[in-house]
PDB file of N, CA and C in Angstrom:
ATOM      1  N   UNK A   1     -30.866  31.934   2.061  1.00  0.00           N
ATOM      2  CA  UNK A   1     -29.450  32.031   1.758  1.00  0.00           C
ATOM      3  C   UNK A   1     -29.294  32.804   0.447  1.00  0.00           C
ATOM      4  N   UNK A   2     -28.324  33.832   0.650  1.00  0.00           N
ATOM      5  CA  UNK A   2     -28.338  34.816  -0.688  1.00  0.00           C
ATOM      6  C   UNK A   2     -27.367  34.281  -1.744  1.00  0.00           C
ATOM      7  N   UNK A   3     -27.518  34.066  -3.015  1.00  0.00           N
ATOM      8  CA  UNK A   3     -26.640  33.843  -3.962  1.00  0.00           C
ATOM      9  C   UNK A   3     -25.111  33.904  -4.054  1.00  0.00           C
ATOM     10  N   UNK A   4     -24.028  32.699  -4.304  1.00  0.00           N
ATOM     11  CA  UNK A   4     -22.676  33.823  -3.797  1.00  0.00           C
ATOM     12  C   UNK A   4     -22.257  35.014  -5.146  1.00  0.00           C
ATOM     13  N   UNK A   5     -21.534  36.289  -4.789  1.00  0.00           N
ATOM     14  CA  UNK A   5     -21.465  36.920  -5.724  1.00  0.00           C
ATOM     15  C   UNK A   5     -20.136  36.234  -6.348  1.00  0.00           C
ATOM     16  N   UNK A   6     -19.842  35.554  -7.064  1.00  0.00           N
ATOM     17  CA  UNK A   6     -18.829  35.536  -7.522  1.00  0.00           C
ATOM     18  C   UNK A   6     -19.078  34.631  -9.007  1.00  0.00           C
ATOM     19  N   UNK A   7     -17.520  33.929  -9.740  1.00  0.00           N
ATOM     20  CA  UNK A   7     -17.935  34.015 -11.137  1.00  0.00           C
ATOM     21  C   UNK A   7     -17.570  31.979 -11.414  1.00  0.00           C
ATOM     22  N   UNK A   8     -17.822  31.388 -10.326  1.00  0.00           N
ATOM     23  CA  UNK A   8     -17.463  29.955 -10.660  1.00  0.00           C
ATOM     24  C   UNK A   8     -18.599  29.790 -11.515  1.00  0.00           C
ATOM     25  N   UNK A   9     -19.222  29.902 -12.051  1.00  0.00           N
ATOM     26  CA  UNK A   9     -20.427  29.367 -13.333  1.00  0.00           C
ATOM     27  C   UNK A   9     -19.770  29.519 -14.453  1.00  0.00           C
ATOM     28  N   UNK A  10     -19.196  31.112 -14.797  1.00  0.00           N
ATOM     29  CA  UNK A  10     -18.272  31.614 -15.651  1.00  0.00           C
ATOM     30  C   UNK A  10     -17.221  30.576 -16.228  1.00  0.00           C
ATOM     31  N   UNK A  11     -16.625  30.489 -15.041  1.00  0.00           N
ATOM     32  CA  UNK A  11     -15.136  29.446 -14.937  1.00  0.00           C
ATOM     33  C   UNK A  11     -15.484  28.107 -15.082  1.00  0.00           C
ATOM     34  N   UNK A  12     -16.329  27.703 -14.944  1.00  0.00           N
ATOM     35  CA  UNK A  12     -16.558  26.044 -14.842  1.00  0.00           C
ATOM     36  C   UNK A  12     -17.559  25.882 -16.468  1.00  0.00           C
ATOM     37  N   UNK A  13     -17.503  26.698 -17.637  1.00  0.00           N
ATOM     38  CA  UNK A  13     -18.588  26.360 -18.594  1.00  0.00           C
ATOM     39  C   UNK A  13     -17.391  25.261 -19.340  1.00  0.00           C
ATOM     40  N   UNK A  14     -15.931  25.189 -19.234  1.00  0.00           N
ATOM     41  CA  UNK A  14     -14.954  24.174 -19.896  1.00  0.00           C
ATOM     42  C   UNK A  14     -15.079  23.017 -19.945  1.00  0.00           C
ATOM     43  N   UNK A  15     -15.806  22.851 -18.765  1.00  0.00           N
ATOM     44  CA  UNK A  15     -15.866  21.669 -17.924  1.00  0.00           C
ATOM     45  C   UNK A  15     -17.702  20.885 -17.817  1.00  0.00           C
ATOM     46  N   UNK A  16     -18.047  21.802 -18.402  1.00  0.00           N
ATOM     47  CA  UNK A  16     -19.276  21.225 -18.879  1.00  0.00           C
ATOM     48  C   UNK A  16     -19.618  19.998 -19.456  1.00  0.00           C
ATOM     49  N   UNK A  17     -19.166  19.960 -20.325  1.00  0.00           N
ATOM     50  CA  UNK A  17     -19.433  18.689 -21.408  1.00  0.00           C
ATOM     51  C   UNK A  17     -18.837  17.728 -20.857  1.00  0.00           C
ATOM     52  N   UNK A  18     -18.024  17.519 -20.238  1.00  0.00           N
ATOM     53  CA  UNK A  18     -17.315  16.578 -19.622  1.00  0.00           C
ATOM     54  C   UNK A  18     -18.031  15.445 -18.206  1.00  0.00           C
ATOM     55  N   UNK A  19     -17.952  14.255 -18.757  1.00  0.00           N
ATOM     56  CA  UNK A  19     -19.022  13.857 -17.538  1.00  0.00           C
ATOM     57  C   UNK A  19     -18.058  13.218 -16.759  1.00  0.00           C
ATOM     58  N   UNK A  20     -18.224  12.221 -15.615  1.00  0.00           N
ATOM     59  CA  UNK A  20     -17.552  12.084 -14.251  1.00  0.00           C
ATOM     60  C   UNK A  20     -16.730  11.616 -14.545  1.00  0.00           C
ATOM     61  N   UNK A  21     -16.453  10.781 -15.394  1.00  0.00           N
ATOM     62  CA  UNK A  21     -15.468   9.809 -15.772  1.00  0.00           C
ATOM     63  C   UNK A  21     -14.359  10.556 -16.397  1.00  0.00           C
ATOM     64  N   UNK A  22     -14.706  11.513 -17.651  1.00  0.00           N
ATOM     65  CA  UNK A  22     -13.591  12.642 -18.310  1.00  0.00           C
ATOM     66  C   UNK A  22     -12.921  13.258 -16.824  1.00  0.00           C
ATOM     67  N   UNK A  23     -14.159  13.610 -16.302  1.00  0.00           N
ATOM     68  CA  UNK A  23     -13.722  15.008 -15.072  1.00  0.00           C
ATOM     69  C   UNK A  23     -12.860  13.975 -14.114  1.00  0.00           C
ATOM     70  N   UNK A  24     -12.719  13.277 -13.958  1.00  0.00           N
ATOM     71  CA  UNK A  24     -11.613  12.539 -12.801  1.00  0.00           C
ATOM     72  C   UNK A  24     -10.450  12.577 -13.751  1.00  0.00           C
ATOM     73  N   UNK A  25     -10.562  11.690 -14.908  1.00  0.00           N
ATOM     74  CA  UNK A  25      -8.989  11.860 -15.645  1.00  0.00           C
ATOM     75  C   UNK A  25      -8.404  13.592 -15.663  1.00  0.00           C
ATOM     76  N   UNK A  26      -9.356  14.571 -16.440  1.00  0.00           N
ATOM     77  CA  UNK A  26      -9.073  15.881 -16.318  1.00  0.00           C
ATOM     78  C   UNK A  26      -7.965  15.805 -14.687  1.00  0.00           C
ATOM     79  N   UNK A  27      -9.252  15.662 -13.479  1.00  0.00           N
ATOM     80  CA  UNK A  27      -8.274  15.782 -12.239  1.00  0.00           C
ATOM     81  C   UNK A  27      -6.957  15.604 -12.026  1.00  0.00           C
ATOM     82  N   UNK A  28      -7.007  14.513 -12.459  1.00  0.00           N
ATOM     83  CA  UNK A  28      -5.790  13.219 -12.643  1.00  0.00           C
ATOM     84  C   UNK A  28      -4.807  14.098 -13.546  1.00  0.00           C
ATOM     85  N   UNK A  29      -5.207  14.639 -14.687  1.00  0.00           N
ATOM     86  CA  UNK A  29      -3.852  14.978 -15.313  1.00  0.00           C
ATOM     87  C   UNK A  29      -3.203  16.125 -14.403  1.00  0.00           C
ATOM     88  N   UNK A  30      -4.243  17.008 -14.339  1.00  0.00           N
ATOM     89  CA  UNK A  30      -4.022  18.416 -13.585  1.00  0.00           C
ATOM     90  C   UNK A  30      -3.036  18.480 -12.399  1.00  0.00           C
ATOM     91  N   UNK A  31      -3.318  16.830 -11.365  1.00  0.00           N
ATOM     92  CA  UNK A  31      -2.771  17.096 -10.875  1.00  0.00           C
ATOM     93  C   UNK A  31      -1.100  16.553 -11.026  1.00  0.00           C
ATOM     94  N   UNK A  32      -0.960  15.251 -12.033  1.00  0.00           N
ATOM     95  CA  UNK A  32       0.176  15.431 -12.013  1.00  0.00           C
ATOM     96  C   UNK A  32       1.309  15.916 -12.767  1.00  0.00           C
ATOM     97  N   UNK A  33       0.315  17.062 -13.544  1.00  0.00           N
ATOM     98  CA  UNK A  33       1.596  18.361 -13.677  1.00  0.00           C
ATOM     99  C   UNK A  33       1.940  18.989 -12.915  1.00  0.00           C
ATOM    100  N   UNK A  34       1.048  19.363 -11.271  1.00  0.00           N
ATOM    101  CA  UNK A  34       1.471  19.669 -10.268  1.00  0.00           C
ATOM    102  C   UNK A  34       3.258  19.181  -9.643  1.00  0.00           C
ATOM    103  N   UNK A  35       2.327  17.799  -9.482  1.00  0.00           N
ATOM    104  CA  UNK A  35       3.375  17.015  -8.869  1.00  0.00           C
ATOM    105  C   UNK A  35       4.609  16.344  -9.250  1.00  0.00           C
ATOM    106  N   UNK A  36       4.287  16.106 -10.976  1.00  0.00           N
ATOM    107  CA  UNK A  36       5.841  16.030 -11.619  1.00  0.00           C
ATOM    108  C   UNK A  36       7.143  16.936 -10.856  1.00  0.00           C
ATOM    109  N   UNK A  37       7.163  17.946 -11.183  1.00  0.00           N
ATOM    110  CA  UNK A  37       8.364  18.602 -10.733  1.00  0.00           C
ATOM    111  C   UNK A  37       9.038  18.577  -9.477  1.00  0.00           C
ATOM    112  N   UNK A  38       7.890  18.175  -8.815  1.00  0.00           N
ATOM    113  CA  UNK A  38       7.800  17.912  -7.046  1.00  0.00           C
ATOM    114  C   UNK A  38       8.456  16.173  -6.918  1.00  0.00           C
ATOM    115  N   UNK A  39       8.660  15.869  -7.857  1.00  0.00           N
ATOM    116  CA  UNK A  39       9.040  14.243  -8.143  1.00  0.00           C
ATOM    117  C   UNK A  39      10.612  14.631  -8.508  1.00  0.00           C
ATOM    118  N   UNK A  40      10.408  15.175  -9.392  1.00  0.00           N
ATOM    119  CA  UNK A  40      11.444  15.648 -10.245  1.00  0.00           C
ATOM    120  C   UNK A  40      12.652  15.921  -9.063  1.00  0.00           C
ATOM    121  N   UNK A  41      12.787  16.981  -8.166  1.00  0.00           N
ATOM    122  CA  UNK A  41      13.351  17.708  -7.253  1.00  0.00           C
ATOM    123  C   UNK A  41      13.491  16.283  -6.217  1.00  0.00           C
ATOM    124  N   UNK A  42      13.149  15.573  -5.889  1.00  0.00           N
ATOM    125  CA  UNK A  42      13.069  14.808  -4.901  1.00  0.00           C
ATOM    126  C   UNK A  42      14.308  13.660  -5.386  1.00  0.00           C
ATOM    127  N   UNK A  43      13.855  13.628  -6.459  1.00  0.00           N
ATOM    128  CA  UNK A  43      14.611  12.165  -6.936  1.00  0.00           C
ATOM    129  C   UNK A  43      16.171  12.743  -7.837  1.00  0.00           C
ATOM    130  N   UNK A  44      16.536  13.982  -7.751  1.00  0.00           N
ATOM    131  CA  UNK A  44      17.462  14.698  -8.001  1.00  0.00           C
ATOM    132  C   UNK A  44      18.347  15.419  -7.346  1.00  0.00           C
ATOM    133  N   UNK A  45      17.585  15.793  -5.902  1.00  0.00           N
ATOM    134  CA  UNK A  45      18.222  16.628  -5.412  1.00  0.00           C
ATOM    135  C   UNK A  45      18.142  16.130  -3.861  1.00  0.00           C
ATOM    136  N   UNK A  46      18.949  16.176  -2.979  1.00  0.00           N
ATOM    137  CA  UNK A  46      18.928  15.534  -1.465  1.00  0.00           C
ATOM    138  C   UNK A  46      19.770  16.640  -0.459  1.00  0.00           C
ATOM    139  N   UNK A  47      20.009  16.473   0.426  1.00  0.00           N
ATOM    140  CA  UNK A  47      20.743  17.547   1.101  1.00  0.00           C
ATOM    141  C   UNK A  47      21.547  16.368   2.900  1.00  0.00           C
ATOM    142  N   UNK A  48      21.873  17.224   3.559  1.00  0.00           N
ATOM    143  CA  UNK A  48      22.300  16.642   3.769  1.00  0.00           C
ATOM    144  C   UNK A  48      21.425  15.988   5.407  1.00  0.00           C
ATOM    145  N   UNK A  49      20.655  17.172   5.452  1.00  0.00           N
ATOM    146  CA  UNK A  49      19.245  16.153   6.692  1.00  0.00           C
ATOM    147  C   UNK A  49      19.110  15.263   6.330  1.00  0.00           C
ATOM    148  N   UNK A  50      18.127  15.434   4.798  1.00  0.00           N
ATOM    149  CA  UNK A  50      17.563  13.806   4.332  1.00  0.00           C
ATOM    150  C   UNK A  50      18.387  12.367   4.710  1.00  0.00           C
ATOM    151  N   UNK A  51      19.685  12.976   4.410  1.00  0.00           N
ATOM    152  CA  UNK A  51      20.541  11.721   4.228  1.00  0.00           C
ATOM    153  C   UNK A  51      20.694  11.778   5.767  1.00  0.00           C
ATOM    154  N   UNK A  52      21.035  11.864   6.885  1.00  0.00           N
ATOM    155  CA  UNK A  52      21.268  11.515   8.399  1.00  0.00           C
ATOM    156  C   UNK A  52      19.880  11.178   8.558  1.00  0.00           C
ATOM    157  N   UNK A  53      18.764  11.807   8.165  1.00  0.00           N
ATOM    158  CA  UNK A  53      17.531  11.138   8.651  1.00  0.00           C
ATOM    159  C   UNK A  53      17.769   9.608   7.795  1.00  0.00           C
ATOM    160  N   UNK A  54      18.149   9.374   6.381  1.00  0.00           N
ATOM    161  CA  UNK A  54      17.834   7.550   6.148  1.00  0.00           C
ATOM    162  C   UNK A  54      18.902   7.054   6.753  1.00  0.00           C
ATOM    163  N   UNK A  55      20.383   7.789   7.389  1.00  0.00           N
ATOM    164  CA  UNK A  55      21.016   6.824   7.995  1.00  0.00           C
ATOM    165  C   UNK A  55      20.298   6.424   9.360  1.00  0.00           C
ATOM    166  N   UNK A  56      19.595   7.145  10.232  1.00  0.00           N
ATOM    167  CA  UNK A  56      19.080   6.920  11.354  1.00  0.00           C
ATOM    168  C   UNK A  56      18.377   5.790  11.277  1.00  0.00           C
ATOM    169  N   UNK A  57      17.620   5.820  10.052  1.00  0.00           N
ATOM    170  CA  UNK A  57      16.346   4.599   9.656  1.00  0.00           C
ATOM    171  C   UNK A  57      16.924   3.339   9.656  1.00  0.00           C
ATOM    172  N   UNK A  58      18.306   3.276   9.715  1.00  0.00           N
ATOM    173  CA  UNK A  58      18.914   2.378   9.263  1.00  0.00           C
ATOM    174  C   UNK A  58      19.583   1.737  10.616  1.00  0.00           C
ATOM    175  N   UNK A  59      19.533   2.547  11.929  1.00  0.00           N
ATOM    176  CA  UNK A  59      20.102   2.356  12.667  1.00  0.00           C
ATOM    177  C   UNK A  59      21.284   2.973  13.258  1.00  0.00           C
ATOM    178  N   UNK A  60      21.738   3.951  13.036  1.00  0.00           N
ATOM    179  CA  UNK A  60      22.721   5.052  12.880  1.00  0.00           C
ATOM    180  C   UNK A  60      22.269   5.707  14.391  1.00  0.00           C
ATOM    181  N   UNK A  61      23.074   5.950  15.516  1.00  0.00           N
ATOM    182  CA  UNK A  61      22.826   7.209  16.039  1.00  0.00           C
ATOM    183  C   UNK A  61      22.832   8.867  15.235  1.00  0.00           C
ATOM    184  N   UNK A  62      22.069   9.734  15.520  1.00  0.00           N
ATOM    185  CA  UNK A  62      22.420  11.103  14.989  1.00  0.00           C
ATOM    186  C   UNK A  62      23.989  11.436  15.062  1.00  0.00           C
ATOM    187  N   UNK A  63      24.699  11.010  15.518  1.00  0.00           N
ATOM    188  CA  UNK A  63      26.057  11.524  15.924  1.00  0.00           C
ATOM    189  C   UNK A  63      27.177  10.712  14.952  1.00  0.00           C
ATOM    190  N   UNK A  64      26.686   9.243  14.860  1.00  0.00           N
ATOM    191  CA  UNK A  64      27.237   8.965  13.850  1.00  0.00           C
ATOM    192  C   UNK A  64      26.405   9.350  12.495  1.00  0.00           C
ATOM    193  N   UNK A  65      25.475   9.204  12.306  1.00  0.00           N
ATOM    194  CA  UNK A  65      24.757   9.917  10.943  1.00  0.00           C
ATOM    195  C   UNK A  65      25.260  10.819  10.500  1.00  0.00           C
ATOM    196  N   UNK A  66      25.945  11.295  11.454  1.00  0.00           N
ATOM    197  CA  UNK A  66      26.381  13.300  10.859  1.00  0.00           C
ATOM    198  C   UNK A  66      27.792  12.903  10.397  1.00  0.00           C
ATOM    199  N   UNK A  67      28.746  11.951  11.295  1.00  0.00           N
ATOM    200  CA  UNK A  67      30.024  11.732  10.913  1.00  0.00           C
ATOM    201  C   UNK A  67      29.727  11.156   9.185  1.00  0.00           C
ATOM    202  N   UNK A  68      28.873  10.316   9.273  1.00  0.00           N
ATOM    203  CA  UNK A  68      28.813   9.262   8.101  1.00  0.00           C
ATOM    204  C   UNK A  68      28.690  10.362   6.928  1.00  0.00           C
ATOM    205  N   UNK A  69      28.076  11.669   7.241  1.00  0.00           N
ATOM    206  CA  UNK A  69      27.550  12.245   6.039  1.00  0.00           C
ATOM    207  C   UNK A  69      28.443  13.409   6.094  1.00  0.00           C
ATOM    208  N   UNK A  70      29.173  13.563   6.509  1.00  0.00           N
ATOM    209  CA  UNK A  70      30.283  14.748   6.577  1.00  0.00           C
ATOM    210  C   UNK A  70      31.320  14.129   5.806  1.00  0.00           C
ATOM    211  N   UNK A  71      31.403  12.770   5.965  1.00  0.00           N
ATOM    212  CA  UNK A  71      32.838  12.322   5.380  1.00  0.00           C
ATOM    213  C   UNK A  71      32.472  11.959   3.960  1.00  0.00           C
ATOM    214  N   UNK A  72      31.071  11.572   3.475  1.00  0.00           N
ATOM    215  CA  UNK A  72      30.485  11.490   2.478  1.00  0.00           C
ATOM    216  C   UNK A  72      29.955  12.909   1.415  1.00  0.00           C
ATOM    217  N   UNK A  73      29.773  13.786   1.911  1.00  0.00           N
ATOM    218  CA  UNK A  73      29.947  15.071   1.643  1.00  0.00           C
ATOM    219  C   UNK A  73      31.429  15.372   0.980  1.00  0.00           C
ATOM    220  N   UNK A  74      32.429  15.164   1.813  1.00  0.00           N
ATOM    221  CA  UNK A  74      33.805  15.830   1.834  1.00  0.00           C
ATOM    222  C   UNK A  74      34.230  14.901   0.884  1.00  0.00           C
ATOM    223  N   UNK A  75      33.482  13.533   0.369  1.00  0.00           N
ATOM    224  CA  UNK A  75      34.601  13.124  -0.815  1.00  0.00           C
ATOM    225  C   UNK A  75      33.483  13.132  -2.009  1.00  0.00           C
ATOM    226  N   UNK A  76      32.458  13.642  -1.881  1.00  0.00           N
ATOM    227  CA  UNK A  76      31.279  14.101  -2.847  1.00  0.00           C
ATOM    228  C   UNK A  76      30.532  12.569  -3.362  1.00  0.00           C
ATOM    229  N   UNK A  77      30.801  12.201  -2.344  1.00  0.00           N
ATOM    230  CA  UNK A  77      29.970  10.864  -2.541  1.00  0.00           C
ATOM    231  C   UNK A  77      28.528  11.116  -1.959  1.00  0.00           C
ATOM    232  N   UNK A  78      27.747  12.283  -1.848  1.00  0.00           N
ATOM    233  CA  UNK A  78      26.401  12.109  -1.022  1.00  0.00           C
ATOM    234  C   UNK A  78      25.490  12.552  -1.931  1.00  0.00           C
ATOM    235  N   UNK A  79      25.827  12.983  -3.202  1.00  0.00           N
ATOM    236  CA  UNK A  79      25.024  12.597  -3.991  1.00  0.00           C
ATOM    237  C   UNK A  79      24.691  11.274  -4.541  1.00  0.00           C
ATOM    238  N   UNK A  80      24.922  10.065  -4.301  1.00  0.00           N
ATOM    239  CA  UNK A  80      24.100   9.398  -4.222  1.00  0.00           C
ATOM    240  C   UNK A  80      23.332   8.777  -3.065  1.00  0.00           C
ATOM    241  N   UNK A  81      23.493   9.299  -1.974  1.00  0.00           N
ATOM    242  CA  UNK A  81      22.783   8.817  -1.331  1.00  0.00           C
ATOM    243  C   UNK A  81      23.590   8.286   0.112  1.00  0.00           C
ATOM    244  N   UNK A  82      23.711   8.362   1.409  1.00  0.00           N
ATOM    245  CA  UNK A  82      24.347   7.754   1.988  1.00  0.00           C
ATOM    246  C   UNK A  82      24.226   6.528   2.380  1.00  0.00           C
ATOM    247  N   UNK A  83      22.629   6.099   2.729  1.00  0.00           N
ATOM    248  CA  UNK A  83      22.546   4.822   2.907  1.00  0.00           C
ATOM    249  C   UNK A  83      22.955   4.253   1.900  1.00  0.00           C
ATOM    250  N   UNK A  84      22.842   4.138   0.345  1.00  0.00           N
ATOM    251  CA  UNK A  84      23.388   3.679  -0.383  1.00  0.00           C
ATOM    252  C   UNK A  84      24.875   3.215  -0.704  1.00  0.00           C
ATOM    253  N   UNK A  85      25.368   4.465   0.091  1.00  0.00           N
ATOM    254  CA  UNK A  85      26.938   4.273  -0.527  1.00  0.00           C
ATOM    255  C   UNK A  85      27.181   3.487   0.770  1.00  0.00           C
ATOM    256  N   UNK A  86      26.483   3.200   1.965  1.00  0.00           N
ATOM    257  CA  UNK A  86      26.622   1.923   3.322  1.00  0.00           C
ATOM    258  C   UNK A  86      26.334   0.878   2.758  1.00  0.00           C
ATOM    259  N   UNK A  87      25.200   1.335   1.973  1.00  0.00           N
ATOM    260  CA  UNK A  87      25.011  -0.454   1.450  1.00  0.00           C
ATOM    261  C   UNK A  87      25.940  -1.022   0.611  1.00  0.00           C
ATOM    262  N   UNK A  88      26.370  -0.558  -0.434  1.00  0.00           N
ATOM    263  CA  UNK A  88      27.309  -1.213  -1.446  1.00  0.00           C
ATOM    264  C   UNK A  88      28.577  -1.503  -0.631  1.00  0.00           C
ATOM    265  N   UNK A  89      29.063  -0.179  -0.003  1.00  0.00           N
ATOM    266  CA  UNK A  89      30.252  -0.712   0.468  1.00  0.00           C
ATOM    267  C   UNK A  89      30.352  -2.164   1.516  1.00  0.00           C
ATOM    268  N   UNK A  90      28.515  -2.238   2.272  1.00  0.00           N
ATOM    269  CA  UNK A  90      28.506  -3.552   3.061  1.00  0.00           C
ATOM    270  C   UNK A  90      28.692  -4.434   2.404  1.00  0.00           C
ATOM    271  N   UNK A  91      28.104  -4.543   1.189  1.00  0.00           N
ATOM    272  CA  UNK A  91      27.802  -5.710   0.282  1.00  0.00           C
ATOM    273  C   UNK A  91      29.490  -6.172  -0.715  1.00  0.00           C
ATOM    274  N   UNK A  92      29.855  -5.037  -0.541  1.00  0.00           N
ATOM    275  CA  UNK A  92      31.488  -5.346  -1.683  1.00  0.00           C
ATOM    276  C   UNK A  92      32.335  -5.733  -0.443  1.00  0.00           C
ATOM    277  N   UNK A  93      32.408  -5.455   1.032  1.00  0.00           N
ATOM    278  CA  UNK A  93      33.170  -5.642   1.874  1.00  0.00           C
ATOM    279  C   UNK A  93      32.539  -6.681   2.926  1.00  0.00           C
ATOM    280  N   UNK A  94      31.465  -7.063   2.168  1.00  0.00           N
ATOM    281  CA  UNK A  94      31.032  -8.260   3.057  1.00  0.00           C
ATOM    282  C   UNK A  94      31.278  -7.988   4.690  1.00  0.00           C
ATOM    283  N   UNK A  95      30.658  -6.738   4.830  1.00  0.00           N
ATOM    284  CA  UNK A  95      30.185  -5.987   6.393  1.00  0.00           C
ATOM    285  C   UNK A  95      28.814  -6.329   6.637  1.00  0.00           C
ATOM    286  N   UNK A  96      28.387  -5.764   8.017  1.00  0.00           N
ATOM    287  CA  UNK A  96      26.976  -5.428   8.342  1.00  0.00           C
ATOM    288  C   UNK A  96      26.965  -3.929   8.204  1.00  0.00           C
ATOM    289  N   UNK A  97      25.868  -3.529   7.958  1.00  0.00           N
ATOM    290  CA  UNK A  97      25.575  -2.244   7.578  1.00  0.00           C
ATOM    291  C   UNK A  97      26.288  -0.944   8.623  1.00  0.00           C
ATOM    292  N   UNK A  98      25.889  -1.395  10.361  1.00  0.00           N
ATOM    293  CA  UNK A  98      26.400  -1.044  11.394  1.00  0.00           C
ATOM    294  C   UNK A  98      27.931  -0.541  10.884  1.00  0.00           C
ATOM    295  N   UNK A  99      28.729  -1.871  10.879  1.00  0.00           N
ATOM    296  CA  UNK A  99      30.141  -2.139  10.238  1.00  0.00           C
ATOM    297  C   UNK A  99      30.657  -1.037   9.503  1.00  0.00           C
ATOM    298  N   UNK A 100      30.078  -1.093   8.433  1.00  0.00           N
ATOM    299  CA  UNK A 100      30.270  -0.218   7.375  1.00  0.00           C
ATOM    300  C   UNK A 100      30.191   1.169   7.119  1.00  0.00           C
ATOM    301  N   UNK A 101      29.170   1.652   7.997  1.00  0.00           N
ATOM    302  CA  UNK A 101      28.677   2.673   7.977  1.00  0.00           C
ATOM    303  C   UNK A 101      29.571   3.387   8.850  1.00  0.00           C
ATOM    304  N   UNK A 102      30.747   2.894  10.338  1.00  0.00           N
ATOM    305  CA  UNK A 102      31.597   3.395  10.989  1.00  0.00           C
ATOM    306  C   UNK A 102      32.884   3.185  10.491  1.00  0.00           C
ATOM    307  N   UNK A 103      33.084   2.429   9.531  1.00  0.00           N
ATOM    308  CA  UNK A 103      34.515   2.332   8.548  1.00  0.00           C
ATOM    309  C   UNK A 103      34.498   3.459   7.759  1.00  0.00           C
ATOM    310  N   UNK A 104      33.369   4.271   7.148  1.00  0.00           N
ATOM    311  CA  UNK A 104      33.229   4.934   6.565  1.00  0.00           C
ATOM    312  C   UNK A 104      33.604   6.286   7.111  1.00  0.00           C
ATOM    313  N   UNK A 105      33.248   6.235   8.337  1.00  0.00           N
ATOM    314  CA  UNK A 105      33.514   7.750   8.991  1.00  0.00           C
ATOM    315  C   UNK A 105      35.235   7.417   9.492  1.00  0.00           C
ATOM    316  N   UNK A 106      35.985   6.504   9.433  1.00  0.00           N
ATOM    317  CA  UNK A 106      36.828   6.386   9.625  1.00  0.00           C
ATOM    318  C   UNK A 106      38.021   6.175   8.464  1.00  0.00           C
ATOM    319  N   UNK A 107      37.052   6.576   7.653  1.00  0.00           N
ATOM    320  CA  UNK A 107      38.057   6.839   6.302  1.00  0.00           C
ATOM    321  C   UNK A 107      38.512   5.769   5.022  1.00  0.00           C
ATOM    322  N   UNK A 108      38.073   4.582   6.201  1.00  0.00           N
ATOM    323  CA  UNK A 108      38.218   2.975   4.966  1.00  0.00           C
ATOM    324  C   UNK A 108      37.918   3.031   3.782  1.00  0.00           C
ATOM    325  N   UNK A 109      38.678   2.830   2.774  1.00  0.00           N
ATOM    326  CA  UNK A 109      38.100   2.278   1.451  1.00  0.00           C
ATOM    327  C   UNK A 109      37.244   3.382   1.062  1.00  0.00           C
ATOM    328  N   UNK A 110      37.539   4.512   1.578  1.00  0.00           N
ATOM    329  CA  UNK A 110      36.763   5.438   0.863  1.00  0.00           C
ATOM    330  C   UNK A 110      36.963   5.452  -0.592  1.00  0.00           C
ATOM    331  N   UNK A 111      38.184   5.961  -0.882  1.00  0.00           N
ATOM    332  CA  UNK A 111      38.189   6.159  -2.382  1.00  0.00           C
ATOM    333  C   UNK A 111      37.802   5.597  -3.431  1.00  0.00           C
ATOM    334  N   UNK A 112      38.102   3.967  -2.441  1.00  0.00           N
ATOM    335  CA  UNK A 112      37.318   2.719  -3.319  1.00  0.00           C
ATOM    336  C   UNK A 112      36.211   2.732  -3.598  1.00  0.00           C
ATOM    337  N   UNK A 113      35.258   3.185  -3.034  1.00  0.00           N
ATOM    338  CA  UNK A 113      33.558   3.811  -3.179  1.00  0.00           C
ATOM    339  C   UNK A 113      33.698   4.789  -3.778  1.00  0.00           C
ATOM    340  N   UNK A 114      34.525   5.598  -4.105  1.00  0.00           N
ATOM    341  CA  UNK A 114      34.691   6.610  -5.009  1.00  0.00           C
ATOM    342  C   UNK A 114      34.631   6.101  -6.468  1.00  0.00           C
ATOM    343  N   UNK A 115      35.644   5.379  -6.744  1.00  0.00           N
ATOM    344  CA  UNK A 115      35.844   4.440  -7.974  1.00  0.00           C
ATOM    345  C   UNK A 115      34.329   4.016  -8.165  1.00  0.00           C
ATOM    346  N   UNK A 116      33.721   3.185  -7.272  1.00  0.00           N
ATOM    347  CA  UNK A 116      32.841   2.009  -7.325  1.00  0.00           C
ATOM    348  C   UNK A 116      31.745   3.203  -8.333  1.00  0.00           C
ATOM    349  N   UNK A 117      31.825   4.704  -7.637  1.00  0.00           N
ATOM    350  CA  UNK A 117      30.127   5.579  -8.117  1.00  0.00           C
ATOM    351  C   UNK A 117      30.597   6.637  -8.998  1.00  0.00           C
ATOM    352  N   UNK A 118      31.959   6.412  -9.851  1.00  0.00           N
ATOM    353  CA  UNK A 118      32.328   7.597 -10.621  1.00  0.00           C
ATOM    354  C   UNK A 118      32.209   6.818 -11.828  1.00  0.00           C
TER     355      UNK A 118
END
């Protein structure tokens, strides 16, 4: 087997001194400067799939999922979240989630959830 031509000996002399235990933390940091921002974006930013996919999780047909998040959209309540804004409103209106989540596309107490997340 012939030598590979290339320069990882070069590149890896940083990493020398470092024994298994350094070299995993090294890993460890490396990677979550990767993944910070990738955290960052997730827990900041949503759209409006995400949110019909957690209403589905929840029990939602797609058809109502889309109503739930159109009407949540249109009063700019989907930045926080739609299942969320089902849950509170279940929990302040003493609904089932089901309940709540079709009052919502029907316009109930919207504004009042407006109040509740402004």
């Amino acid at each position: 087997m012939k030598p590979r031509n290339d320069d990882f000996q070069e590149r890896r002399k940083h990493l020398d001194h470092l024994d298994d235990h350094e070299l995993k933390e090294y890993f460890y940091k490396l990677t979550n400067q990767m993944i910070d921002p990738l955290l960052e974006l997730a827990y900041e930013y949503t759209s409006p799939a995400i949110e019909r996919s957690v209403l589905m999780r929840m029990g939602f047909s797609s058809l109502e999922a889309k109503a739930i998040t159109d009407k949540l959209m249109e009063y700019q309540l989907l930045e926080h979240g739609a299942g969320h804004v089902v849950y509170v409103y279940s929990k302040n209106n003493k609904l089932s989630i089901r309940e709540s989540g079709l009052a919502l596309t029907e316009g109930k107490n919207v504004e009042k959830m407006m109040e509740v997340f402004k």
